[in-house]
N, C-alpha and C. Protein backbone atom coordinates (compact mmCIF):
# COMPACT_ATOMS: atom_id res chain seq x y z
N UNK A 1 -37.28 4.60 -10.27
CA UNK A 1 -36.61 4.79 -9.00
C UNK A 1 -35.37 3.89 -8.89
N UNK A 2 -35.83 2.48 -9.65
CA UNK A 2 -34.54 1.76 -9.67
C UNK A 2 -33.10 2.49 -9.94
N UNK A 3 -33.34 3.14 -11.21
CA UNK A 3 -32.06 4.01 -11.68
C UNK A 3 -31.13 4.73 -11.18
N UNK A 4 -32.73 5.38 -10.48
CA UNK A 4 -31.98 6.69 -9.76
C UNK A 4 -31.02 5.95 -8.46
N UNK A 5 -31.27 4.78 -7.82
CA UNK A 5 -30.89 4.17 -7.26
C UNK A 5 -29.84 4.17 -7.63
N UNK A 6 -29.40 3.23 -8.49
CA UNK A 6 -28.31 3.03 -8.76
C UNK A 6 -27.08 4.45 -9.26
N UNK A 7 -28.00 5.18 -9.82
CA UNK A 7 -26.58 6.11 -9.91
C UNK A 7 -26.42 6.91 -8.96
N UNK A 8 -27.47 6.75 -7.75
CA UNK A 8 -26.59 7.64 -6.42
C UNK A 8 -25.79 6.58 -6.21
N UNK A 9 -25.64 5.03 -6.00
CA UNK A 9 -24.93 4.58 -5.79
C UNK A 9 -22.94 4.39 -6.43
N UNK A 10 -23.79 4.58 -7.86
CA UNK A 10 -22.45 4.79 -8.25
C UNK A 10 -21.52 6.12 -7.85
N UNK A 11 -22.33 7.47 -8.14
CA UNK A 11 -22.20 8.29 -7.26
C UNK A 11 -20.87 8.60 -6.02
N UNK A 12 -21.91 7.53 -5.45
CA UNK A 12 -20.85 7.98 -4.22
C UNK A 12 -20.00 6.93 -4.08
N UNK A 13 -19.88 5.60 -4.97
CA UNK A 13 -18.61 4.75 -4.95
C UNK A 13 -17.75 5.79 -5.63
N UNK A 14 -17.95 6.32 -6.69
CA UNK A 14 -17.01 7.34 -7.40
C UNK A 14 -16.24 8.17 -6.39
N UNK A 15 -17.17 8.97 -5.44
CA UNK A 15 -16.66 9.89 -5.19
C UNK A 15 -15.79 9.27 -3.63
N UNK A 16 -16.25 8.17 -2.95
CA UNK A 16 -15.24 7.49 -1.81
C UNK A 16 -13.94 7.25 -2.93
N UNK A 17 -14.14 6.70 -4.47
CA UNK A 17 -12.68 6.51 -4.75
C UNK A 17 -11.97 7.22 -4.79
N UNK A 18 -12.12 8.22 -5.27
CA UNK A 18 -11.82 9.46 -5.61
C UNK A 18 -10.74 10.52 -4.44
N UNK A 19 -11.82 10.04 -3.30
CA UNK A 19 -10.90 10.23 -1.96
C UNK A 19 -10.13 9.57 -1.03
N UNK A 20 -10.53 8.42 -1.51
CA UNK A 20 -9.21 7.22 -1.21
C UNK A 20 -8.22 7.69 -2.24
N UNK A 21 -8.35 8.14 -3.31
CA UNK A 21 -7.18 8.33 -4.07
C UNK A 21 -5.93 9.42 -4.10
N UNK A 22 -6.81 9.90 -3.49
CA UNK A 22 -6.35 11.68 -2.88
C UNK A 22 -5.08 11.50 -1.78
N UNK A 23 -6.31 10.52 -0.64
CA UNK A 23 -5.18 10.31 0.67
C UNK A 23 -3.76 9.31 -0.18
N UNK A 24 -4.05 8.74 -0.61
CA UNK A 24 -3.17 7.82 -0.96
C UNK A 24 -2.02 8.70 -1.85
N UNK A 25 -1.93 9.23 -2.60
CA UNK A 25 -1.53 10.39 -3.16
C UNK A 25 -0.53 11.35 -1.88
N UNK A 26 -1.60 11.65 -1.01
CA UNK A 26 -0.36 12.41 -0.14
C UNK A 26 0.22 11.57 0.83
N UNK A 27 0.11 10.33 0.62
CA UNK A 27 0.87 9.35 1.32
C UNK A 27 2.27 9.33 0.79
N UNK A 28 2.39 9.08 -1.03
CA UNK A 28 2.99 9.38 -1.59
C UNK A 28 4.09 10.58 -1.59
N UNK A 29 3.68 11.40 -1.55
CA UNK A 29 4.68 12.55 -1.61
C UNK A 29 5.73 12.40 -0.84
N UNK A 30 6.65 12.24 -1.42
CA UNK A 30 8.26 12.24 -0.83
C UNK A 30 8.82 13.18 -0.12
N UNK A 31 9.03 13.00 1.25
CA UNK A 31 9.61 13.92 1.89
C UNK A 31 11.69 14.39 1.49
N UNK A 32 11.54 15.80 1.09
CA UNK A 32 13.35 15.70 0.49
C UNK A 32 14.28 15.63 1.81
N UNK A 33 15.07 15.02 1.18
CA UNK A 33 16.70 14.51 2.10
C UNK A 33 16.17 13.18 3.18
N UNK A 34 15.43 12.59 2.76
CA UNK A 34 15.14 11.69 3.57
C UNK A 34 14.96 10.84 2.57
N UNK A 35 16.13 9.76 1.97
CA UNK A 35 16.05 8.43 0.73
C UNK A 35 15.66 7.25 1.01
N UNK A 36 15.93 7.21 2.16
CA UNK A 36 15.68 5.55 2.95
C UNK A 36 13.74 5.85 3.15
N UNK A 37 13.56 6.81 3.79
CA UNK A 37 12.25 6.78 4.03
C UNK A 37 11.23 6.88 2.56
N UNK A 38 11.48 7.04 2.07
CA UNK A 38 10.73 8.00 0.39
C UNK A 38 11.15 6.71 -0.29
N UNK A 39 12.24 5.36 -0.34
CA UNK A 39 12.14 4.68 -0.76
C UNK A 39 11.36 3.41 -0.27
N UNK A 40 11.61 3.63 1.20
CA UNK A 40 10.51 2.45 1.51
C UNK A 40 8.65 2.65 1.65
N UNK A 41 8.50 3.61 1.42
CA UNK A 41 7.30 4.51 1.68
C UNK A 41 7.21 3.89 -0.40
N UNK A 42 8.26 4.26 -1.14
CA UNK A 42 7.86 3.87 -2.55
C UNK A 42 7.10 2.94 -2.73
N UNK A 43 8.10 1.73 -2.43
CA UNK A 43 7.86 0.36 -2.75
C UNK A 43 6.87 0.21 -1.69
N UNK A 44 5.93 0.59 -0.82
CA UNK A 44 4.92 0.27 0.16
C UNK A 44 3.97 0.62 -0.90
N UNK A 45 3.38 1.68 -1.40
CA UNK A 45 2.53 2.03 -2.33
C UNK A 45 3.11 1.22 -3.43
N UNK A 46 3.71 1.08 -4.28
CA UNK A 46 3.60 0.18 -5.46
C UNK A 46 2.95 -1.05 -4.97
N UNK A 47 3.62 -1.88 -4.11
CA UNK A 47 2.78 -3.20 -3.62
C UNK A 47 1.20 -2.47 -3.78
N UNK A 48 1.07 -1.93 -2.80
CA UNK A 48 -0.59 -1.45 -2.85
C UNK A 48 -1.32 -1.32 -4.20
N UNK A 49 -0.66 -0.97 -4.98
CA UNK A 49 -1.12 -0.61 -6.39
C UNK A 49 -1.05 -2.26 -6.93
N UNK A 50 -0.02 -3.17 -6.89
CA UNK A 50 -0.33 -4.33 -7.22
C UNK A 50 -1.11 -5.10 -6.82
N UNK A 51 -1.38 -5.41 -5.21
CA UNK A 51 -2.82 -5.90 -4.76
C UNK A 51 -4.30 -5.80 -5.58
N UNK A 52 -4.22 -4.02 -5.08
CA UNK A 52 -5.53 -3.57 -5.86
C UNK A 52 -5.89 -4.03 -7.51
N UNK A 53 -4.42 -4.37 -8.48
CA UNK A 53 -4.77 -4.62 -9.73
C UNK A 53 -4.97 -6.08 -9.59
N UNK A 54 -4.26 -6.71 -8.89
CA UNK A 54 -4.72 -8.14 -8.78
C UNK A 54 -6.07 -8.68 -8.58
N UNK A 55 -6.68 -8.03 -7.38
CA UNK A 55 -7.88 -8.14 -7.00
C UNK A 55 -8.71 -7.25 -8.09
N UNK A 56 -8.42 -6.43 -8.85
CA UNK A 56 -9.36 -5.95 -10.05
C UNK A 56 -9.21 -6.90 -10.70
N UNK A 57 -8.28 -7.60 -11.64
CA UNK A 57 -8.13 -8.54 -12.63
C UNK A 57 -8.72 -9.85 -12.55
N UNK A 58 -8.86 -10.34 -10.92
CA UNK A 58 -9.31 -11.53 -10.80
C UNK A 58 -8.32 -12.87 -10.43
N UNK A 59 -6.56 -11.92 -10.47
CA UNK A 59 -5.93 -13.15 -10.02
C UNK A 59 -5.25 -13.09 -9.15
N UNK A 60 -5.87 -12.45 -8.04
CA UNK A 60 -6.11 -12.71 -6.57
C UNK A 60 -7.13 -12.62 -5.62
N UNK A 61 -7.78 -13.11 -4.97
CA UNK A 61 -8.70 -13.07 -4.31
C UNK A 61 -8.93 -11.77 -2.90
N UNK A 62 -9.91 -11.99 -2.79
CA UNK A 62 -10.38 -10.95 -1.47
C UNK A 62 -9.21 -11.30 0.16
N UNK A 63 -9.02 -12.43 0.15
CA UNK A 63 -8.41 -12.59 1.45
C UNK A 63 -6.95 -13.00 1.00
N UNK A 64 -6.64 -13.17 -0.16
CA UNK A 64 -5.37 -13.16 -0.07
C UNK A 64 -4.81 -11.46 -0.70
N UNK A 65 -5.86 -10.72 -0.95
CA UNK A 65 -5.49 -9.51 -0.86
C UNK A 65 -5.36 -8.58 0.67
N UNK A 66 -6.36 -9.11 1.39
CA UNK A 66 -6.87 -8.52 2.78
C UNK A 66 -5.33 -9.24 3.94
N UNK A 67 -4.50 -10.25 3.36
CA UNK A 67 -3.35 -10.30 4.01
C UNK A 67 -2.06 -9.69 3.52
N UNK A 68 -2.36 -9.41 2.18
CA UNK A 68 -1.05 -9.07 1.94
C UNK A 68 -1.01 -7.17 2.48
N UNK A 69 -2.05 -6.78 2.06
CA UNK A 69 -2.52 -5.56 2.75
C UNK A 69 -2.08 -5.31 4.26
N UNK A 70 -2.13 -6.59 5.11
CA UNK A 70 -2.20 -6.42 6.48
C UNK A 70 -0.54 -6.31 6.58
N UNK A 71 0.20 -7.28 5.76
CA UNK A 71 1.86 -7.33 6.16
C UNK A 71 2.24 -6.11 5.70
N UNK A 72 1.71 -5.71 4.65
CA UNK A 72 2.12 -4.24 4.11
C UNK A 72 1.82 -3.09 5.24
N UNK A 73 0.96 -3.10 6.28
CA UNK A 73 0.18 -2.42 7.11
C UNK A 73 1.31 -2.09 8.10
N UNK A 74 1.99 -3.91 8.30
CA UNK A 74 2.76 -4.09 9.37
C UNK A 74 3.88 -3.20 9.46
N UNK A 75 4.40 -3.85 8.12
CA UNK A 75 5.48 -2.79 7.67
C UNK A 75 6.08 -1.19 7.83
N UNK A 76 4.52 -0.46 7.05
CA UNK A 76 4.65 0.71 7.79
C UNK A 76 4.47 0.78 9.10
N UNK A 77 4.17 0.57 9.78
CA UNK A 77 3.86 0.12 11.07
C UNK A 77 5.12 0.34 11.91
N UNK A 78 5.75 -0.82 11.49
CA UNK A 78 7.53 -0.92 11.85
C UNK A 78 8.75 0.85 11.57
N UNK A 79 8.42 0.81 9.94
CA UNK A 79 8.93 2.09 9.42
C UNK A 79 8.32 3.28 10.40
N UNK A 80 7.30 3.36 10.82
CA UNK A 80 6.81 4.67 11.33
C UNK A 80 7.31 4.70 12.98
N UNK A 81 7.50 3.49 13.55
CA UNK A 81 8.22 3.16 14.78
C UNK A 81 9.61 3.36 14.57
N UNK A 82 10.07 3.52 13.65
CA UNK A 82 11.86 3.24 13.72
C UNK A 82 11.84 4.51 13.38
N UNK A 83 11.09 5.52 12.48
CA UNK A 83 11.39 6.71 12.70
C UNK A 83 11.40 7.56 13.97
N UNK A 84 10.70 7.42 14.40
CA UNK A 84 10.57 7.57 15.55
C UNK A 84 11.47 7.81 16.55
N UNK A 85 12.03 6.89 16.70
CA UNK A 85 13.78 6.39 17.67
C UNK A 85 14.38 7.37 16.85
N UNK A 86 14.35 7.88 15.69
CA UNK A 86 15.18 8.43 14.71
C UNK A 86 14.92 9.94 14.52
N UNK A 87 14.18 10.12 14.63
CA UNK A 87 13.84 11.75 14.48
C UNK A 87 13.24 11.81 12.89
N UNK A 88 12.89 11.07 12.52
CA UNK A 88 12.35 10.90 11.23
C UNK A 88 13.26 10.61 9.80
N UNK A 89 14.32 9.51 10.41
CA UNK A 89 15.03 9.13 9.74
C UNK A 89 14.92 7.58 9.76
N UNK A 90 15.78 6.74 8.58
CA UNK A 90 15.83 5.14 9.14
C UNK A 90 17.13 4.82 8.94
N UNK A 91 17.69 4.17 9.83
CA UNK A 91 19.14 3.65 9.85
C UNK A 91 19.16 2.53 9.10
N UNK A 92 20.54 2.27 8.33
CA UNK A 92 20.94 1.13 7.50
C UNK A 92 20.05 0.19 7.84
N UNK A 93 20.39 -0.21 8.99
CA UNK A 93 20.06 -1.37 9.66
C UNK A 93 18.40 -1.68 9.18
N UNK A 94 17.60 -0.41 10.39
CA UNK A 94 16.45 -0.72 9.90
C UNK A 94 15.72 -0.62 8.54
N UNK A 95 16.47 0.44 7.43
CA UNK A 95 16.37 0.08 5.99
C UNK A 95 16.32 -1.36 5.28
N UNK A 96 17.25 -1.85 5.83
CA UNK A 96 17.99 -3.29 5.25
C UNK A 96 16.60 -4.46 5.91
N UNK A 97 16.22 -4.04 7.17
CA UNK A 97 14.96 -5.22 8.03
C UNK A 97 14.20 -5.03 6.87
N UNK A 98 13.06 -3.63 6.62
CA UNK A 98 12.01 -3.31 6.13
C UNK A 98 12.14 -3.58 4.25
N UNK A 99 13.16 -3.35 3.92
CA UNK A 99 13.54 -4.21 2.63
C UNK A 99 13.63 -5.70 2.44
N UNK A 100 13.88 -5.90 3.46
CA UNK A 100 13.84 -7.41 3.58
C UNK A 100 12.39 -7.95 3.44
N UNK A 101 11.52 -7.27 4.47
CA UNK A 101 10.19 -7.75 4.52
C UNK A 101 9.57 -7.05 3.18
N UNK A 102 9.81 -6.28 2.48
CA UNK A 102 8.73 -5.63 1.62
C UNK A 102 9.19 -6.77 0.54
N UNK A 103 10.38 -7.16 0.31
CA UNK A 103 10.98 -8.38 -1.00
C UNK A 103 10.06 -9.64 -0.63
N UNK A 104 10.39 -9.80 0.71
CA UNK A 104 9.45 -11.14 1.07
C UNK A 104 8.19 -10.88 0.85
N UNK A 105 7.71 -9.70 0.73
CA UNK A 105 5.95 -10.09 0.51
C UNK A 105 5.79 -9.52 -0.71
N UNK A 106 6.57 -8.70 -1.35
CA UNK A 106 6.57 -9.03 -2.96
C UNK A 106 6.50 -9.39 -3.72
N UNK A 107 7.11 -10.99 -3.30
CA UNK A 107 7.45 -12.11 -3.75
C UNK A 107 6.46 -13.28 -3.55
N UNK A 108 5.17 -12.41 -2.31
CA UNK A 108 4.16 -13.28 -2.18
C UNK A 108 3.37 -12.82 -3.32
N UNK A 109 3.16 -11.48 -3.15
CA UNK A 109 2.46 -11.10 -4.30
C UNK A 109 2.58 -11.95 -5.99
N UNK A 110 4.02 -11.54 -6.08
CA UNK A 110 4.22 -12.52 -7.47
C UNK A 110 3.57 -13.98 -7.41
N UNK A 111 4.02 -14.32 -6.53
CA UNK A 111 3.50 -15.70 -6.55
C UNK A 111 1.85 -15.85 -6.82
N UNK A 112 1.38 -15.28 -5.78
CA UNK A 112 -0.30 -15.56 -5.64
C UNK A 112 -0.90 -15.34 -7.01
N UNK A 113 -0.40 -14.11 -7.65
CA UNK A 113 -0.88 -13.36 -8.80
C UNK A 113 -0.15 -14.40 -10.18
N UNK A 114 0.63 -15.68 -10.22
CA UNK A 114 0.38 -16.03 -11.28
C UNK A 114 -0.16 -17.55 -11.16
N UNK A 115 -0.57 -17.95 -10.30
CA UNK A 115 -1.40 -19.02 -9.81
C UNK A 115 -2.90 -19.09 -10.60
């Protein structure tokens, strides 16, 4: 019974990844004629993809992943508000803020991850 235990468990970790991977995926998809958005929407998922390998590898921890996650959160957060005002566009301006912040926590990332 132990077994069987365990491989429903694996099971269905498989199959939650599987659909975390999906959504994340059509998070991805680039909307056309819109560069500012599809680029900051890029570099939002790459960070994500670096967290997650960090915290697989071991050289970052659970809560310094669970913050960098949250500023990344913020971020879109911001981006999905400024579209907004915009009709689903982002102005220089707010391009240039949200670049700013995604470099600054990029740069946390680098850091944490060779510590």
């Amino acid at each position: 019974m132990n077994a069987m235990s365990r491989l429903a468990t694996l099971g269905l970790a498989l199959g939650l990844a599987l659909s975390a991977g999906a959504s994340v995926a059509q998070d991805a998809t680039p909307v056309p004629g819109h560069p500012r958005v599809n680029e900051v929407n890029q570099r939002l998922d790459n960070q994500q993809n670096r967290i997650a390998n960090g915290e697989a590898n071991g050289t970052m921890n659970g809560k310094q992943a669970a913050r960098d996650e949250k500023q990344d959160a913020n971020i879109a957060q911001r981006e999905s508000r400024d579209e907004a005002k915009n009709g689903g566009h982002l102005t220089k301006k707010e391009d240039h803020n949200l670049n700013r912040s995604l470099n600054h926590d990029s740069k946390r990332i680098h850091n944490q991850k060779t510590k």
